[in-house]
C-alpha atoms as a PDB file:
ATOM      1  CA  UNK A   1       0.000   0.000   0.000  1.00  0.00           C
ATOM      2  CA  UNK A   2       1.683   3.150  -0.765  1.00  0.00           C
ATOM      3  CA  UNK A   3      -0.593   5.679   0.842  1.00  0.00           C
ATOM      4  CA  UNK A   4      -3.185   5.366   4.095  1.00  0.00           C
ATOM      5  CA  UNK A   5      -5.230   8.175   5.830  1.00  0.00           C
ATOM      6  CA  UNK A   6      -6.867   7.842   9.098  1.00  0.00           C
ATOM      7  CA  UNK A   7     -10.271   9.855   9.584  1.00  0.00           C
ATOM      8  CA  UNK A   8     -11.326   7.745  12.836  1.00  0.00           C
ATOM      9  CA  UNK A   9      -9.964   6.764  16.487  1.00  0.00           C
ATOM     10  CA  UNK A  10      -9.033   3.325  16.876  1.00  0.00           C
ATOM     11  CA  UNK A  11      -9.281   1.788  20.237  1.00  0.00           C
ATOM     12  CA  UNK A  12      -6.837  -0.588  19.484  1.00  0.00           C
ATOM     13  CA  UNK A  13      -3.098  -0.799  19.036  1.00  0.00           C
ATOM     14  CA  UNK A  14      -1.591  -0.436  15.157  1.00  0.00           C
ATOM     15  CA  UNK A  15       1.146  -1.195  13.983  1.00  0.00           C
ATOM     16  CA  UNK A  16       0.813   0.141  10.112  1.00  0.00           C
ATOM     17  CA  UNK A  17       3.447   0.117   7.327  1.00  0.00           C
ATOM     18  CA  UNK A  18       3.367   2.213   4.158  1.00  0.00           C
ATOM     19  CA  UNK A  19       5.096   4.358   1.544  1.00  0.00           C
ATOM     20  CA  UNK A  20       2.730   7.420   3.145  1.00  0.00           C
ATOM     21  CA  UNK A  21       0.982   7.601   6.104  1.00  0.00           C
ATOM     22  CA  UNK A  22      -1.478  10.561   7.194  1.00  0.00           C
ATOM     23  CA  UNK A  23      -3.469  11.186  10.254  1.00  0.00           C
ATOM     24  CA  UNK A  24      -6.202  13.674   9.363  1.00  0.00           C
ATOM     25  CA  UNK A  25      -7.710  15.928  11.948  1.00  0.00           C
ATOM     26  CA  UNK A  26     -10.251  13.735  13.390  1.00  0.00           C
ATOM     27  CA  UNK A  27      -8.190  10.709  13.228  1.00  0.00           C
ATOM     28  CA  UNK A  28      -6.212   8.899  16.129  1.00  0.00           C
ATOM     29  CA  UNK A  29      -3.612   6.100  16.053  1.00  0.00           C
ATOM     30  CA  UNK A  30      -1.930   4.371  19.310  1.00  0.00           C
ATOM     31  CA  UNK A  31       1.006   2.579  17.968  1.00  0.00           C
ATOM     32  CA  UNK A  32       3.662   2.273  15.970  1.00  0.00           C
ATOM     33  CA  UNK A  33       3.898   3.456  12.716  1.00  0.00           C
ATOM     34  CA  UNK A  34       6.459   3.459   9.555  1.00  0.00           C
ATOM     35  CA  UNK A  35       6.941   5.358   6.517  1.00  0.00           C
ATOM     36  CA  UNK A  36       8.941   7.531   4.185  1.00  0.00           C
ATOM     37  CA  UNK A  37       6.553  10.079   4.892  1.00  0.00           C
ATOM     38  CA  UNK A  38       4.270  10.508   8.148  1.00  0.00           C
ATOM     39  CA  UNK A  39       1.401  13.592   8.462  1.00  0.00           C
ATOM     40  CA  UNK A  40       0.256  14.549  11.861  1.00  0.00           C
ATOM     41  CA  UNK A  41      -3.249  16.567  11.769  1.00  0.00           C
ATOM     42  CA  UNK A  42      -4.566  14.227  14.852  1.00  0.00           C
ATOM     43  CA  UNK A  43      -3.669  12.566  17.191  1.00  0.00           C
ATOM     44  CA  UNK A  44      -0.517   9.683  17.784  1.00  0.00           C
ATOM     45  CA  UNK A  45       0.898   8.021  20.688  1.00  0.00           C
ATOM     46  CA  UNK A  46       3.332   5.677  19.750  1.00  0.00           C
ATOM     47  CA  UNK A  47       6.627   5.276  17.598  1.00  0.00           C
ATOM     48  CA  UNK A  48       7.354   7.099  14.088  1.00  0.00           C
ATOM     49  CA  UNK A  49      10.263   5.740  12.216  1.00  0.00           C
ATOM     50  CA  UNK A  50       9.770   8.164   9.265  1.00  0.00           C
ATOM     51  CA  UNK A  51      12.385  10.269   7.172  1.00  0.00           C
ATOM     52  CA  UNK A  52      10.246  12.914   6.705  1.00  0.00           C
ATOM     53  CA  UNK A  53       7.688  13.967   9.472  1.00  0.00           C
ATOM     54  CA  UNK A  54       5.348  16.585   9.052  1.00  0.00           C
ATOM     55  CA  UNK A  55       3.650  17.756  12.335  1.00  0.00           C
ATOM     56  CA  UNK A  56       0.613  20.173  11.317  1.00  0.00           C
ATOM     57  CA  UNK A  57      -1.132  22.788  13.442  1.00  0.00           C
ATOM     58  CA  UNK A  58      -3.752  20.734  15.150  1.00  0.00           C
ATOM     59  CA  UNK A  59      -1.400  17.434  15.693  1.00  0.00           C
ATOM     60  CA  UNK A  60      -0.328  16.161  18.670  1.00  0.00           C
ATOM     61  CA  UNK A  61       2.154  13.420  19.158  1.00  0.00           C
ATOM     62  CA  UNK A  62       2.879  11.366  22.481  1.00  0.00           C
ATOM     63  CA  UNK A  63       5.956   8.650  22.295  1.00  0.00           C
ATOM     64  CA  UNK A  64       9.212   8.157  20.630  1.00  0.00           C
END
């Protein structure tokens, strides 16, 4: 999969790889995730391993 956006909270823990990640405003992800490229609008607690991060206004980021 080369892109995924998240418009929801999971409950659960994720572990997600992918060429592009993005967590839109309303979306939440507890977990670990990896990517060339990782978008913050929401909300993350857990472990990027990115090499480009983008942290947007609204995005809030708890973890390593």
């Amino acid at each position: 999969m080369d892109r995924c956006s998240f418009f929801f909270r999971t409950g659960k823990r994720l572990k997600r790889r992918s060429k592009e990640i993005v967590i839109k405003e309303t979306g939440s992800i507890s977990g670990e995730v990896e990517a060339e490229r990782v978008e913050i609008y929401g909300h993350l607690d857990g472990k990027i391993s990115s090499q480009n991060v983008v942290i947007g206004s609204t995005g809030v980021v708890k973890g390593d």
